[in-house]
Protein backbone atom coordinates (compact mmCIF):
# COMPACT_ATOMS: atom_id res chain seq x y z
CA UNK A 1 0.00 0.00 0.00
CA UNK A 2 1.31 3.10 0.69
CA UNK A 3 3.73 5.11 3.48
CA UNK A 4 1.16 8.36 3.99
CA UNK A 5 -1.34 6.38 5.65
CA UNK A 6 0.51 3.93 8.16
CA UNK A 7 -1.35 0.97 5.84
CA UNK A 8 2.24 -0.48 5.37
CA UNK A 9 3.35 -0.39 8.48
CA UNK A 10 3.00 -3.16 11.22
CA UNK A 11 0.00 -2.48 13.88
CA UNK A 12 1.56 -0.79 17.39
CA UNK A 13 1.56 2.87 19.11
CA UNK A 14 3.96 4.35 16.79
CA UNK A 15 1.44 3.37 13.85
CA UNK A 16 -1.88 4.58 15.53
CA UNK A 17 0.26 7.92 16.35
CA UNK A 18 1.76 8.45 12.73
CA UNK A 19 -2.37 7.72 11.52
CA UNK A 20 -3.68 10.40 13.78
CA UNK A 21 -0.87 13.37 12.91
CA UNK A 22 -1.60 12.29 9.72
CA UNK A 23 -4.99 12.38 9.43
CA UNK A 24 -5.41 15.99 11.72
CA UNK A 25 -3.63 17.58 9.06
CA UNK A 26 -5.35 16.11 6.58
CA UNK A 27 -8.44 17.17 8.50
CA UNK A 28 -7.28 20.92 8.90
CA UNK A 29 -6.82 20.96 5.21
CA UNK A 30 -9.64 19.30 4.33
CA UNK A 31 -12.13 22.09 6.17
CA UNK A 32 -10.09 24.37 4.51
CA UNK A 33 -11.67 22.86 0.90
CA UNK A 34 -14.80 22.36 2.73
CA UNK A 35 -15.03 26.35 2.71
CA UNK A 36 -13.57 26.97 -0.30
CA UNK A 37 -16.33 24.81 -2.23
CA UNK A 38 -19.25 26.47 0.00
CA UNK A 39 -18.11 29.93 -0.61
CA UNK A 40 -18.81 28.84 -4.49
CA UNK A 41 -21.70 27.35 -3.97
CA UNK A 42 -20.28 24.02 -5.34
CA UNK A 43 -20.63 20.50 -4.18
CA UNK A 44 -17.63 18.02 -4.50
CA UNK A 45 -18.78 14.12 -4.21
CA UNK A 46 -15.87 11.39 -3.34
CA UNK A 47 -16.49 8.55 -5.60
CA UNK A 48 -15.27 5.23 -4.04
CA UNK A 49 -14.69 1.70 -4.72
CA UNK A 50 -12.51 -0.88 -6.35
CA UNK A 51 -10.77 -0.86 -9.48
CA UNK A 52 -13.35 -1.45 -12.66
CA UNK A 53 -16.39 -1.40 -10.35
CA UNK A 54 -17.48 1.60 -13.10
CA UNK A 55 -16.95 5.18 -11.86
CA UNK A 56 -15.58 6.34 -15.08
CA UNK A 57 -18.16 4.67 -17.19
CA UNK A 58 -20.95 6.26 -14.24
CA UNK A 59 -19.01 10.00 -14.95
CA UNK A 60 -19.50 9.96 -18.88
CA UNK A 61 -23.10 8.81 -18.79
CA UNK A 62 -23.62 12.07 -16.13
CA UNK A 63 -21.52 14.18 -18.35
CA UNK A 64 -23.62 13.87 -21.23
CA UNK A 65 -27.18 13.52 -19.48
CA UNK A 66 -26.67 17.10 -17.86
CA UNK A 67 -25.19 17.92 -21.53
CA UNK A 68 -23.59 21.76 -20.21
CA UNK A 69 -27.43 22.73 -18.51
CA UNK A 70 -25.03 22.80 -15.18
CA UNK A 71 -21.16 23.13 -14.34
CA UNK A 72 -19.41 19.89 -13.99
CA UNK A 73 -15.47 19.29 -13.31
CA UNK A 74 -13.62 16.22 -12.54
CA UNK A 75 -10.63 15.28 -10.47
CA UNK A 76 -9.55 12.10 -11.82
CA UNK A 77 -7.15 9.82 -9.48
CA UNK A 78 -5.02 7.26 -10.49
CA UNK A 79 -1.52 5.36 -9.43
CA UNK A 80 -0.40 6.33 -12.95
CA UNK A 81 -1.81 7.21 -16.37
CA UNK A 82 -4.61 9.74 -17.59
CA UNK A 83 -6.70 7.36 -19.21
CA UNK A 84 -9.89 7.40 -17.33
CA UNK A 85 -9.31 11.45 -17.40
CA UNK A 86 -8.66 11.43 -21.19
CA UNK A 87 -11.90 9.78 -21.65
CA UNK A 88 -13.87 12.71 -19.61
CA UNK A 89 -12.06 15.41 -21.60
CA UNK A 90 -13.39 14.05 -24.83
CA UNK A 91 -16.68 14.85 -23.71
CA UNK A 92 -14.93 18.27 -23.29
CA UNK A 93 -15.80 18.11 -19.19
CA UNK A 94 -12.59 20.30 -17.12
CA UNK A 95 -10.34 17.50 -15.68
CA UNK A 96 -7.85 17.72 -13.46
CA UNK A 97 -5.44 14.06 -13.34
CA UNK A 98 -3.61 13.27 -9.86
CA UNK A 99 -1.50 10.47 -9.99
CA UNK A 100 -0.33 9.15 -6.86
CA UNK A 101 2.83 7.07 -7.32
CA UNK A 102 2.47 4.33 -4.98
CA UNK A 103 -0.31 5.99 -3.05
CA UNK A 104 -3.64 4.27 -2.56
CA UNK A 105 -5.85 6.93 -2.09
CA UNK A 106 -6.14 11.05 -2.62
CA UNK A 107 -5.85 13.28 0.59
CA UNK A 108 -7.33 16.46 1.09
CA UNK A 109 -4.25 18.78 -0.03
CA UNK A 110 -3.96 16.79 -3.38
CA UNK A 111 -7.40 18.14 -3.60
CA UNK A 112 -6.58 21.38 -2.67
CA UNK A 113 -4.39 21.75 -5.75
CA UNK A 114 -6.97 19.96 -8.02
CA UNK A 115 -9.52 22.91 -7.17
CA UNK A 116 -6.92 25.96 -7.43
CA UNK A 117 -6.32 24.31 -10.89
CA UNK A 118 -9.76 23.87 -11.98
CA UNK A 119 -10.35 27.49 -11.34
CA UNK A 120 -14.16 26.68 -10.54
CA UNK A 121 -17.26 28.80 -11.37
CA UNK A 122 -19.51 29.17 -9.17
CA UNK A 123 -22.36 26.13 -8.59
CA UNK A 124 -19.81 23.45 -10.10
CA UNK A 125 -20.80 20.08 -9.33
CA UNK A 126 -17.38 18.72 -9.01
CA UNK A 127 -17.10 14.83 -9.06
CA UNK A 128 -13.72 13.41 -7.08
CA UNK A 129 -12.91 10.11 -8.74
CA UNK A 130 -10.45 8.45 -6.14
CA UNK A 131 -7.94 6.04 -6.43
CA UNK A 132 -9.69 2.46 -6.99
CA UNK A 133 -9.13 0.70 -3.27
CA UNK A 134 -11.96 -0.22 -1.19
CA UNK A 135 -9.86 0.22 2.30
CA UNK A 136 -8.08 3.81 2.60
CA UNK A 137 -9.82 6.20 0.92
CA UNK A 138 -12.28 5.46 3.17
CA UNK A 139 -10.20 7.18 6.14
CA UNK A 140 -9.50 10.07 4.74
CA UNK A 141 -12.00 13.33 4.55
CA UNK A 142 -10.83 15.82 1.28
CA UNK A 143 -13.47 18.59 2.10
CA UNK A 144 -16.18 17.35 -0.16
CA UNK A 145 -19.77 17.29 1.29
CA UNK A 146 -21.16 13.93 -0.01
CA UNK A 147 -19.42 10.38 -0.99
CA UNK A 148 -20.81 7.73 -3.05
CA UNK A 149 -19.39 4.22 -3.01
CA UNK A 150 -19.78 1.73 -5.91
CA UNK A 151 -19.79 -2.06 -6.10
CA UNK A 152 -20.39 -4.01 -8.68
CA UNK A 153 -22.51 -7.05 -8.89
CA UNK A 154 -19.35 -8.78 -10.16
CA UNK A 155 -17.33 -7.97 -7.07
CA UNK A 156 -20.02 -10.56 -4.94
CA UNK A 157 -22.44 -9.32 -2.06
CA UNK A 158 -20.79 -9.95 0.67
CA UNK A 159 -18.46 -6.23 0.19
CA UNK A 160 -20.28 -4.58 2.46
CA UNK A 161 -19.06 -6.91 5.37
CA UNK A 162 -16.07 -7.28 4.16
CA UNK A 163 -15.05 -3.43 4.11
CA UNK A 164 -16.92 -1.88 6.62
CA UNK A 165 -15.23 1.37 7.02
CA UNK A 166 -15.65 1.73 3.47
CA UNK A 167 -19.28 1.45 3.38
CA UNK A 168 -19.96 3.14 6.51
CA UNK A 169 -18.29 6.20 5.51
CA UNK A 170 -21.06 6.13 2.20
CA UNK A 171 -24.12 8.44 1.70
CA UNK A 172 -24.94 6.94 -1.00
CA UNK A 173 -23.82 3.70 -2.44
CA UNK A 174 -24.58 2.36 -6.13
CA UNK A 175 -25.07 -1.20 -7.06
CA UNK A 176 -23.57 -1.20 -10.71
CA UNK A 177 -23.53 -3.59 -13.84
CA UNK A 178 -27.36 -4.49 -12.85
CA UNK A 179 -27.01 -5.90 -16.32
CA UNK A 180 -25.18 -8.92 -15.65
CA UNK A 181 -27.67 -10.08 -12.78
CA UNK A 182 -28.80 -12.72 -14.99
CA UNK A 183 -25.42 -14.32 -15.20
CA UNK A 184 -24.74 -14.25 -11.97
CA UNK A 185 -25.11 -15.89 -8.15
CA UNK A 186 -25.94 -12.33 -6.74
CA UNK A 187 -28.30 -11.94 -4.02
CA UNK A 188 -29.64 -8.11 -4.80
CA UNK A 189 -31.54 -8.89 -1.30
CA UNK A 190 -28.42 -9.80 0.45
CA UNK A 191 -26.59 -7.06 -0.44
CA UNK A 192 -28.71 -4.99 0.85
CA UNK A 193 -29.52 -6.76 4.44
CA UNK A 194 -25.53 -6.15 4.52
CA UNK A 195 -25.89 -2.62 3.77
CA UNK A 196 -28.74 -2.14 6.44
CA UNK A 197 -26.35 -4.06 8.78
CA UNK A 198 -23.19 -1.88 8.41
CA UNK A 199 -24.86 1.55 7.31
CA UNK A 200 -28.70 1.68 8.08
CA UNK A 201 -28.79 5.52 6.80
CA UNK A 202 -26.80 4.76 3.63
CA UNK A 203 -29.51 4.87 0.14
CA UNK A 204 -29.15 2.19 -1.97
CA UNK A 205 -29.98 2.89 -6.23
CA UNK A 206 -29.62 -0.06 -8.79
CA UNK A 207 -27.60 1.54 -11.74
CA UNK A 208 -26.17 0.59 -15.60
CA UNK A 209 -24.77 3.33 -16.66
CA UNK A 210 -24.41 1.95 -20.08
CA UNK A 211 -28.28 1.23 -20.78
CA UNK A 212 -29.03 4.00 -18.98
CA UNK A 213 -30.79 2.09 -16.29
CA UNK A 214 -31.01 4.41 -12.95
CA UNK A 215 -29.87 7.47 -14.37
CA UNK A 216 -32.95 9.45 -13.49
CA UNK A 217 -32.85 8.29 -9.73
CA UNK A 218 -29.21 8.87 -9.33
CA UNK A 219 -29.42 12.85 -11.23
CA UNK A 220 -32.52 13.04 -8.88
CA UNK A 221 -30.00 11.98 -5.93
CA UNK A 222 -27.26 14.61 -7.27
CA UNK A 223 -30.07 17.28 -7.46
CA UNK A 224 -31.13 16.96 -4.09
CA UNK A 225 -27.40 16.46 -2.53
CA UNK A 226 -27.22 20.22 -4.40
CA UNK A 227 -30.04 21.20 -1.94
CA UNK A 228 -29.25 19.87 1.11
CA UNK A 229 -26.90 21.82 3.55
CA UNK A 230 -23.21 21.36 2.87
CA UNK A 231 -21.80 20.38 5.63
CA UNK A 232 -18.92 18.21 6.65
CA UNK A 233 -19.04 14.37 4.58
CA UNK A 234 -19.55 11.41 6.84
CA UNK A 235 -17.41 10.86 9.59
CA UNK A 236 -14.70 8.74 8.16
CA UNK A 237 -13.88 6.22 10.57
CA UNK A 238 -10.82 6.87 13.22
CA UNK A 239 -7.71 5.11 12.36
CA UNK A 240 -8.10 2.77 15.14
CA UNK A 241 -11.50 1.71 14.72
C-alpha cells in the first residue's frame, strides 16, 4: 500500500500515532476545501470503490445527461496514467489528473491543488474520482460534502461486510452492472440486508450506466445532494476503529 497512511506499516503505538498526525492535518486541510467549495456554492462528491467497479463509465453517462445545462469538473485519481481522465475530456468536461505514485488513495491537499487548478465557477458540481481501493480512501476526509461508493454485482455481495469502514463512511452507495444479474449468483436482497447491517442511513440505487438504467434516480439523488446543507461528509472512521 502506501507510506502516507501507516497501511504499510506493522500495527503498534507508533502506527496509531503516525495515523492520527496524519490524518489531523489532513483534516485541517480538508475544512479548509470544505469552505472553499461552499463559498462557491459548489458541491464536490468522493467517488469510491474498487478498481473497474465503473466510476468512469458512471461520470461519462452524467456528463452527457446534464449535456452543459449545469457546471461539472472532474478530479480524476489514479496510481499512474490519464486514461480514465482522457476519456472525460473528450466529452470536453474540465479535468484535473492526480497520480499518486504508490499511493492508494487522494488526501485532502492533493485536492486542494486539483480545485486551485480547476479554477471553478460558481455552482460546479465537481465529481472526485479516487484512487480504486476499497480500504483507505475510506479514512480520509478531502473537504467534499457527499461520498458515493460503488460495487459491482461482479465484485459478490458480501463487500459490504467485508469493508466496513468503506461502506460506513457512504451516503450513498450504487449497485452497478445491474445488467449482468442474470449471469450471476448475486443476491440483490443480500446485499442490501448487509448494507442495512453496516450503514442503516446509507440509500441504496440499482444503476447501468451503459443502458441507462437508474440514471434518473441517481441525477434526482445529485439534485437533491445540491439542496441539502453542505456540511462536513460522513465521519470517516478513526484510524483505530
Amino acid at each position: 500500500m502506501c507510506g502516507t497512511c501507516g497501511c504499510d506499516e506493522q500495527s503498534g503505538t507508533r502506527t496509531l500515532e503516525l495515523e492520527r498526525d496524519v490524518l489531523a492535518k489532513n483534516d485541517a486541510i480538508a475544512e479548509h476545501n470544505r469552505l472553499k467549495l461552499n463559498a462557491l456554492d459548489a458541491v464536490a462528491i468522493n467517488l469510491m470503490s474498487s478498481p473497474g467497479s465503473g466510476k468512469t463509465t458512471l461520470l461519462e453517462a452524467t456528463i452527457t445527461a446534464v449535456d452543459g445545462r449545469s457546471p461539472v469538473a472532474v478530479v480524476e485519481g489514479d496510481q499512474a496514467a490519464s486514461l480514465d481522465a482522457d476519456r472525460l475530456r473528450a466529452l470536453g468536461c474540465r479535468t484535473v489528473q492526480l497520480n499518486t505514485g504508490s499511493g492508494c488513495h487522494l488526501d485532502a491537499e492533493m485536492l486542494d491543488r486539483a480545485l486551485a487548478e480547476l479554477d471553478l465557477e460558481p455552482g460546479t458540481l465537481v465529481f472526485v474520482e479516487n484512487v480504486g481501493n476499497l480500504v483507505c480512501p475510506a479514512l480520509f476526509d478531502l473537504g467534499e460534502q457527499r461520498r458515493v461508493v460503488l460495487a459491482a454485482t461482479t465484485e459478490g455481495e458480501d463487500k459490504p461486510l467485508k469493508y466496513p469502514h468503506m461502506f460506513r463512511a457512504a451516503d450513498l452507495v450504487l449497485l452497478t452492472k445491474t445488467d449482468l444479474l442474470p449471469h450471476l449468483d448475486f443476491d440483490e436482497g443480500h446485499f442490501a440486508s448487509h448494507l442495512n447491517r453496516i450503514n442503516p442511513r446509507a440509500r441504496l440505487l440499482h444503476i447501468c450506466a451503459p443502458r441507462g438504467d437508474g440514471m434518473d434516480q441517481w441525477l434526482d439523488w445529485l439534485r437533491s445532494a445540491r439542496s441539502l446543507p453542505s456540511g462536513s461528509a460522513s465521519a470517516a472512521p478513526s484510524a483505530s476503529s
